[in-house]
Protein backbone atom coordinates (compact mmCIF):
# COMPACT_ATOMS: atom_id res chain seq x y z
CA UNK A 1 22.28 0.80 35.12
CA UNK A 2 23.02 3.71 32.51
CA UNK A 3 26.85 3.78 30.55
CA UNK A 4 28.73 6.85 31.35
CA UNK A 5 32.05 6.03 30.27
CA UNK A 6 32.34 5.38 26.49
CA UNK A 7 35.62 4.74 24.66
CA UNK A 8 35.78 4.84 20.71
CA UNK A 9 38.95 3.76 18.24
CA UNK A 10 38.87 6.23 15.70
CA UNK A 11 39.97 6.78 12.09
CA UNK A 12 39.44 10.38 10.44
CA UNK A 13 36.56 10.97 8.37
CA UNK A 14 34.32 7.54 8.75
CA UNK A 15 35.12 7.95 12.60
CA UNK A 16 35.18 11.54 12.90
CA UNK A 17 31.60 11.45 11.34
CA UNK A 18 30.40 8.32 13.37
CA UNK A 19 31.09 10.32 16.40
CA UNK A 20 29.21 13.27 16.01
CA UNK A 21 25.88 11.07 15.40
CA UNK A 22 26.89 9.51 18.57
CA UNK A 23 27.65 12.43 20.96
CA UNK A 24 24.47 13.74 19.24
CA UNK A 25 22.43 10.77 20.19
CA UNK A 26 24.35 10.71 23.81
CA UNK A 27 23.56 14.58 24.49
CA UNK A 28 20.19 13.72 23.30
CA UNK A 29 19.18 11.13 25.21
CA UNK A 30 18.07 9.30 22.64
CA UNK A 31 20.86 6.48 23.15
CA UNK A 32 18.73 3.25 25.61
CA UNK A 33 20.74 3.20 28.90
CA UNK A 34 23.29 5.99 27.47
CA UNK A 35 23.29 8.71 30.14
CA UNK A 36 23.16 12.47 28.83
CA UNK A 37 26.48 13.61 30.88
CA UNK A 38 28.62 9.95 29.64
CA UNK A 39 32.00 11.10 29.39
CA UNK A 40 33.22 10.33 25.77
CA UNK A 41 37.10 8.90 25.01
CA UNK A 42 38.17 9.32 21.50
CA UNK A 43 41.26 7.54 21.09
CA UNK A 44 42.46 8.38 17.50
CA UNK A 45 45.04 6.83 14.95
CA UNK A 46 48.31 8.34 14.30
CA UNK A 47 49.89 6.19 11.99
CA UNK A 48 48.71 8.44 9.03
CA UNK A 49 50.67 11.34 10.24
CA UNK A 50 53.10 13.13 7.96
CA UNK A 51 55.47 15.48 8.19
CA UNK A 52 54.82 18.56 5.78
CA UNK A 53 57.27 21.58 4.62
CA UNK A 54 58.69 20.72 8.38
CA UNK A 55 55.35 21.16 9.90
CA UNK A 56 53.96 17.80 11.66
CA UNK A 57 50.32 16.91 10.16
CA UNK A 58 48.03 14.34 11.85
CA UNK A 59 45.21 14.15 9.80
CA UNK A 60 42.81 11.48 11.78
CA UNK A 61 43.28 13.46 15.07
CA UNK A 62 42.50 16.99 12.87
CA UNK A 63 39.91 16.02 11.57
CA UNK A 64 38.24 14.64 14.65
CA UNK A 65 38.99 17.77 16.12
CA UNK A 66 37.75 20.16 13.69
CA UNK A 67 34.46 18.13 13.15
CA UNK A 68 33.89 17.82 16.55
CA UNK A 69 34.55 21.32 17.26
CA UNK A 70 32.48 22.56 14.83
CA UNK A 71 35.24 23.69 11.98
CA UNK A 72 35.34 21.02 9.57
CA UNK A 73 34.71 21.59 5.98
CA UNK A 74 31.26 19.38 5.48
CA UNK A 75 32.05 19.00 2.00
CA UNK A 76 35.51 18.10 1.95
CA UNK A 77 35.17 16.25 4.94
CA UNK A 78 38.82 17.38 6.23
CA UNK A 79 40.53 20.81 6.94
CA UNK A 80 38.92 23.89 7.78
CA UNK A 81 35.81 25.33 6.60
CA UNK A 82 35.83 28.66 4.31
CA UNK A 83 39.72 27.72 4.09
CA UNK A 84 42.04 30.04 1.16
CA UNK A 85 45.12 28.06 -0.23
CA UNK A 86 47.75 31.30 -0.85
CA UNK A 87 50.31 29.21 1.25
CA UNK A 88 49.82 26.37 -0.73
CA UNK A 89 49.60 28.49 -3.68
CA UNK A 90 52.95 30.13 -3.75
CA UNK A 91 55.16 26.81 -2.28
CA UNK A 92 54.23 25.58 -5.82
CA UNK A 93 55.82 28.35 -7.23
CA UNK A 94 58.92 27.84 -5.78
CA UNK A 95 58.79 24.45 -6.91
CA UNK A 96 58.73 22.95 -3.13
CA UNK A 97 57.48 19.48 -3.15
CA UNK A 98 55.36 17.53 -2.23
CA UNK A 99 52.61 19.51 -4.05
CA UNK A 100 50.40 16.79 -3.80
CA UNK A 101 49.75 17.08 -0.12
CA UNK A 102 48.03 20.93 0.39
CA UNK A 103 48.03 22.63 3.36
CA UNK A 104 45.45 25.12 3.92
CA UNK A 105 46.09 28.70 5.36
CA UNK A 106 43.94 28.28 8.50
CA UNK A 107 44.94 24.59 8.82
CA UNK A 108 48.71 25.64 8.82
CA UNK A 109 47.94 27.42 12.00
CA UNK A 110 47.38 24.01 13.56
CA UNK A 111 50.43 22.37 12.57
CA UNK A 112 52.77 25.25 13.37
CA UNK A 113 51.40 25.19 16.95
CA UNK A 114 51.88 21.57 16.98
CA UNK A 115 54.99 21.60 15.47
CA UNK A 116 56.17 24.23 17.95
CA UNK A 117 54.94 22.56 21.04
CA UNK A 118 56.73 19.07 19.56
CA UNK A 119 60.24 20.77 19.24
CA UNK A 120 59.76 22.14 22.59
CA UNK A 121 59.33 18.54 24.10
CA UNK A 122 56.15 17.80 24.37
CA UNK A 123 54.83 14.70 24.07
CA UNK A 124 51.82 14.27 21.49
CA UNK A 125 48.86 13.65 23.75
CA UNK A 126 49.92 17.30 26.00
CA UNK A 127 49.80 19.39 22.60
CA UNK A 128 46.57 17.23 21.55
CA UNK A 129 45.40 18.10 25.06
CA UNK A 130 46.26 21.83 24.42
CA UNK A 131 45.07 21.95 21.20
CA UNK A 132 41.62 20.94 22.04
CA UNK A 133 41.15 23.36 24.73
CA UNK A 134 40.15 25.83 21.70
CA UNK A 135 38.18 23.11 19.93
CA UNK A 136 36.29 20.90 22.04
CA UNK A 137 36.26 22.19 25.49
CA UNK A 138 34.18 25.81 24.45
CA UNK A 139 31.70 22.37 22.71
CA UNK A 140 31.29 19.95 24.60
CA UNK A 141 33.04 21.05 28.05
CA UNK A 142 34.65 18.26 30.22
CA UNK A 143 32.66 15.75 28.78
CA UNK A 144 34.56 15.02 25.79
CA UNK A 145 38.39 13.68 25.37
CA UNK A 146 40.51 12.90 22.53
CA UNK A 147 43.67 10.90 22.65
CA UNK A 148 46.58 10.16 20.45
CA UNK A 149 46.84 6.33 20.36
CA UNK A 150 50.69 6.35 20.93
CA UNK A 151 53.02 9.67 21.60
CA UNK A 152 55.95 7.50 19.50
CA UNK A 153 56.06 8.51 15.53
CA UNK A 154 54.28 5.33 13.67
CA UNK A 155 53.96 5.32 10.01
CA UNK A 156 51.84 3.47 7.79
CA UNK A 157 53.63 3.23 4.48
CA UNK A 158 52.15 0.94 1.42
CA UNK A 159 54.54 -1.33 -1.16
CA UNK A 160 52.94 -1.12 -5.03
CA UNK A 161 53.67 -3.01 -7.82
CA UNK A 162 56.74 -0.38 -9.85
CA UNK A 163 58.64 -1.74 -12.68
CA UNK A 164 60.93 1.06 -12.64
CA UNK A 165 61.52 0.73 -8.71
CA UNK A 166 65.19 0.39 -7.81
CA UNK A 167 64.24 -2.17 -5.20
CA UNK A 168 64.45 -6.31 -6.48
CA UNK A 169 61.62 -6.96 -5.31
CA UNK A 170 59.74 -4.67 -8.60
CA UNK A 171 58.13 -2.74 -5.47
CA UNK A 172 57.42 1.11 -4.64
CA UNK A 173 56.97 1.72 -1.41
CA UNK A 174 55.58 4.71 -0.14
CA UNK A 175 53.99 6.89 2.42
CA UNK A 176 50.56 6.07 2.94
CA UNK A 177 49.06 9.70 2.16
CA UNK A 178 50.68 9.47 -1.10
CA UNK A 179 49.56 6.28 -1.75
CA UNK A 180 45.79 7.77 -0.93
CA UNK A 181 46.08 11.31 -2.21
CA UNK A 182 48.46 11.44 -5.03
CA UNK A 183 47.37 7.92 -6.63
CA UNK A 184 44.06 8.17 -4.93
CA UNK A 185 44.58 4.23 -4.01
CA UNK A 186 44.11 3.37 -7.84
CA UNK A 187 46.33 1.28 -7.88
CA UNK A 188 46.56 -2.22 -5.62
CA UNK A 189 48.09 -2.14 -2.74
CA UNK A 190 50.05 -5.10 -1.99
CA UNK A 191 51.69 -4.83 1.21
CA UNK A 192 50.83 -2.61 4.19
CA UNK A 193 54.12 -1.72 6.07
CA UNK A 194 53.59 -0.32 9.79
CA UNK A 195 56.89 1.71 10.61
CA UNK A 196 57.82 2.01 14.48
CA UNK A 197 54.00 0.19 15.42
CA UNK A 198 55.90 -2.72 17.26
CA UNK A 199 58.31 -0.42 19.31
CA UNK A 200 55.66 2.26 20.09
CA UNK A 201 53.59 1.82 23.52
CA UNK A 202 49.90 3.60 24.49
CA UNK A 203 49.89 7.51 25.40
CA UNK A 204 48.95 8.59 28.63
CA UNK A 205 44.94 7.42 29.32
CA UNK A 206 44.41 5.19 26.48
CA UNK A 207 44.83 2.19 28.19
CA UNK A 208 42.54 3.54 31.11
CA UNK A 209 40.05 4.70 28.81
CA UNK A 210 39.69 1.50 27.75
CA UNK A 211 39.77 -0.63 31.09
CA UNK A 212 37.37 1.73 32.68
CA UNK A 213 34.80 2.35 29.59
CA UNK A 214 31.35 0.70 30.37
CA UNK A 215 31.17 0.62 25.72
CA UNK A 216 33.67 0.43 23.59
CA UNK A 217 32.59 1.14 19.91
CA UNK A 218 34.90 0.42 16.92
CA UNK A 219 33.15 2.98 14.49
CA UNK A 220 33.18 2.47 10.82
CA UNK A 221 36.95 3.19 10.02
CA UNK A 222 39.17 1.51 7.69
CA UNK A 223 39.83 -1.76 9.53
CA UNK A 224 43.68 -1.98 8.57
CA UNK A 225 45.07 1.51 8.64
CA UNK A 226 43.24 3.26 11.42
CA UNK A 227 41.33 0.46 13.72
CA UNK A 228 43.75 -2.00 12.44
CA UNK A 229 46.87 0.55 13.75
CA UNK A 230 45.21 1.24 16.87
CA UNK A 231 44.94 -2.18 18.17
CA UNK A 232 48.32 -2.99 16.67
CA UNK A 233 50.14 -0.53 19.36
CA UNK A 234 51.48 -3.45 21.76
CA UNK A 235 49.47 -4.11 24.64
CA UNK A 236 45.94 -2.19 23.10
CA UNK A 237 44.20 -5.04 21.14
CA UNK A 238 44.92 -7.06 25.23
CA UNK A 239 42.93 -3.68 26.52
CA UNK A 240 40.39 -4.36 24.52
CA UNK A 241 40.38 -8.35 24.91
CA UNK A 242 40.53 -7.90 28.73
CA UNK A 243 38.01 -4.83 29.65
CA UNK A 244 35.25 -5.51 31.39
CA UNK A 245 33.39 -3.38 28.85
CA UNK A 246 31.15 -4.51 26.04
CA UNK A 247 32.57 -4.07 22.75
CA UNK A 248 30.86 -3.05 19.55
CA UNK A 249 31.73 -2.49 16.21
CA UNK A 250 30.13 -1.39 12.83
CA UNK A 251 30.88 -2.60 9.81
CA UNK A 252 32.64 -0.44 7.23
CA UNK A 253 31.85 -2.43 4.07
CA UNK A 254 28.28 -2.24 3.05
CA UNK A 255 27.07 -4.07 0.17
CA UNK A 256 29.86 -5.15 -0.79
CA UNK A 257 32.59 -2.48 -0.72
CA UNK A 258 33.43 0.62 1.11
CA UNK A 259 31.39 3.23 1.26
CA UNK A 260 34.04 5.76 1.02
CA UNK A 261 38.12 5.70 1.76
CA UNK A 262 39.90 2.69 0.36
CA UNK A 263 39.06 0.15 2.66
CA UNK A 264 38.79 -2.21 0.04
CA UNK A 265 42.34 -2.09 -1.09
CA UNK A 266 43.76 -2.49 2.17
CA UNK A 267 41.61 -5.55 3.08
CA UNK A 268 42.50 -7.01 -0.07
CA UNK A 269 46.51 -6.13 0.94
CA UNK A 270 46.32 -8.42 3.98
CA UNK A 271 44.10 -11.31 2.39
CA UNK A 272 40.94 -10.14 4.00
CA UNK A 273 37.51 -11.06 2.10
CA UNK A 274 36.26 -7.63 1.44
CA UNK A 275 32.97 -7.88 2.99
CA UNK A 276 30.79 -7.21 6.30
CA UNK A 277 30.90 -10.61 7.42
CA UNK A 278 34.76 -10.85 6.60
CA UNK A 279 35.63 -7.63 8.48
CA UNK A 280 33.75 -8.77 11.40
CA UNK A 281 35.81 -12.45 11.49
CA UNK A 282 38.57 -10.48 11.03
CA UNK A 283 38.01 -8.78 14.31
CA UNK A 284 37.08 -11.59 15.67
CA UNK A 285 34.66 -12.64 18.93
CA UNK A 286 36.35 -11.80 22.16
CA UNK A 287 35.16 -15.41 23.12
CA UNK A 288 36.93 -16.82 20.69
CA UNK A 289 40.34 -14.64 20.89
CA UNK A 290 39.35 -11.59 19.33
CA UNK A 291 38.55 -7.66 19.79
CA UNK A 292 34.02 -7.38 19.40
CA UNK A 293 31.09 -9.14 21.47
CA UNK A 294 28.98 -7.74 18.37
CA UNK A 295 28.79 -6.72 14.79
CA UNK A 296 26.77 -4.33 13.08
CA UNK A 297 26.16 -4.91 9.54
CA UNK A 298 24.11 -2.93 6.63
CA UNK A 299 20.45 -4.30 6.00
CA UNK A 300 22.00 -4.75 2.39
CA UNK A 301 24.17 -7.37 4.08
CA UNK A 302 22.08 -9.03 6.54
CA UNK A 303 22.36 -12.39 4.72
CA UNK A 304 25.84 -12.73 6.58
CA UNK A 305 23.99 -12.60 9.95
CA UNK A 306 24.39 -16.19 10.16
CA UNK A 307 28.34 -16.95 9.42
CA UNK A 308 28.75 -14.32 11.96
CA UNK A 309 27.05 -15.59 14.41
CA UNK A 310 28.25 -19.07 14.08
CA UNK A 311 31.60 -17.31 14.54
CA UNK A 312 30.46 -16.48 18.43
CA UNK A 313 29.69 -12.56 17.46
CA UNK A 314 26.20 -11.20 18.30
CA UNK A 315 25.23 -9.47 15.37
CA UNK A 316 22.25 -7.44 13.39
CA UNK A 317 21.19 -5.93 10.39
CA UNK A 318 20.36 -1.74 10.62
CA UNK A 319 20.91 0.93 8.16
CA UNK A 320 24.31 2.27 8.15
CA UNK A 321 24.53 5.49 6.20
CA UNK A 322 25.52 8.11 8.13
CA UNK A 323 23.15 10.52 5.76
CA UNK A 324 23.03 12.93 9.32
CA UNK A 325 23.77 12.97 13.08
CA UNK A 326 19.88 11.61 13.48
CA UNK A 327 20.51 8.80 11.17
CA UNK A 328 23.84 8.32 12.78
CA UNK A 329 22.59 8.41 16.27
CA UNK A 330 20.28 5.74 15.32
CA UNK A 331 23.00 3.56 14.26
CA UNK A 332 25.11 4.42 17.75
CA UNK A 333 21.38 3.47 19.59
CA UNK A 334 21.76 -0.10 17.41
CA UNK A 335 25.02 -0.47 18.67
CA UNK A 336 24.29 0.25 22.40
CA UNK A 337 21.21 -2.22 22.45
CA UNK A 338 23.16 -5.49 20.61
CA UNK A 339 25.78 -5.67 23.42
CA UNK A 340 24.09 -3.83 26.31
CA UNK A 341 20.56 -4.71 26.16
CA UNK A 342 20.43 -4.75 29.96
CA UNK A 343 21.19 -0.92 30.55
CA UNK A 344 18.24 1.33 31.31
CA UNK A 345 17.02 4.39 30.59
């Protein structure tokens, strides 16, 4: 039996990047028991969304969009390619903070449609919907969907050590794209606070997406603040407990650390040990309570093949540098064959 329905849980760059080796291995036919024509269900963390100068920015679902859609800027690995900054430019004239947070030109386009369509009343996933009728359908036609994880406003926001907070507690807390871009996560994190994740509830699809996948992969994204949000919407990590799909996940930490992002701060914020094998326990075997029936580590880290297994999660060792989509395929083709080694081709 070939998979045609595949669901992913996606952060911005790791996932957004994951993704295109897998729709490029999927297209390809180069993914065992994959077929060509699988429909594809991105459903994308929105707890790192921000307003900006009044304009609402989600950054994980951008930059899905834009790589997928061809428009990404492969260096940055966010906002639009051959972008100008004049906008951005003359707001710091005028002294108009935050300055720390640039939008681009092109990229402003985006959020004033977005914020627009918001103001107007609609709900998150309809503008998403509309928004990547210019991006993805022209790419990868019906085939291809991508899906706020909630349509309520969420906010991950991160408490650092401050001597000269007003708070008792010695604490700063603060939005979590100021925490990453203006301090660049140098400094420790030591709580991770998740604003309006109880109260929020799925966006149209998601949970469907999920029940009715035949895969669902949980690509190399920051386990806490993009995986980590998207299971924390109330009744999603139950989706993924309960589908009859296999799930699959690859492991973000590679020798050690992160490979980029700050995963490693955030997993040291909740008490995580910052390594493959830890991430995977953290997830946890669906047999045993948790969200994965496998694990995908690094070959650097294949020496944790054994605690993970003894903690009920099939797992394996493969290279897991997403160099290019062929190298990234490969690791989506790993994926498929540790949890679905029965499909055909």
């Amino acid at each position: 039996m070939q998979i045609s329905r595949i669901t992913v849980l996606s952060g911005g760059m790791g996932g957004a990047r994951f993704l295109q080796g897998l729709l490029h291995g999927v297209r390809g036919g180069t993914l065992p028991g994959v077929s060509p024509d699988a429909q594809v269900t991105v459903v994308a963390n929105t707890a790192d969304d921000i307003w900006v100068h009044g304009l609402k920015v989600c950054p994980d679902l951008d930059t899905v969009m834009y790589t997928l859609g061809d428009g990404i800027d492969p260096e940055r690995g966010w906002g639009r390619r051959e972008e100008t900054w004049s906008v951005r430019t003359e707001l710091a004239e005028y002294g108009v903070e935050p300055t720390w947070f640039g939008l681009g030109d092109r990229d402003v386009a985006t959020h004033l449609v977005r914020t627009q369509m918001l103001e107007a009343g609609y709900p998150l996933s309809a503008v998403t919907e509309a928004l990547c009728r210019r991006w993805l359908s022209p790419v990868h036609g019906e085939g291809l969907r991508l899906l706020p994880m909630t349509d309520d406003r969420v906010e991950t926001h991160v408490a650092v050590a401050d001597a000269d907070a007003d708070e008792p507690s010695g604490r700063r807390v603060m939005h979590f794209q100021e925490y990453w871009i203006r301090l660049r996560a140098s400094v420790p994190a030591e709580t991770v606070v998740m604003i309006g994740l109880d109260r929020s509830t799925p966006a149209p699809g998601v949970l469907e997406a999920i029940r009715d996948a035949e895969l669902v992969v949980l690509p190399p994204s920051n386990p806490v603040v993009s995986v980590g949000t998207i299971l924390g919407v109330p009744g999603l990590r139950a989706a993924v407990r309960d589908t009859a799909a296999r799930v699959v996940g690859l492991s973000p930490i590679v020798g050690g650390t992160h490979v980029r992002g700050m995963a490693e701060q955030m997993l040291t914020s909740i008490g995580v040990e910052v390594s493959a094998a830890g991430v995977g326990r953290h997830y946890g075997a669906r047999s045993r309570g948790g969200v994965l029936d496998g694990w995908l580590v690094d070959t650097r880290d294949e020496d944790a093949l054994p605690a993970l297994r003894d903690a009920g999660l099939e797992a394996a060792a493969v290279p897991l540098m997403m160099t290019d989509p062929d190298a990234t395929a490969a690791m989506a083709a790993a994926a498929v064959s540790l949890v679905a080694p029965g499909a055909t081709a």
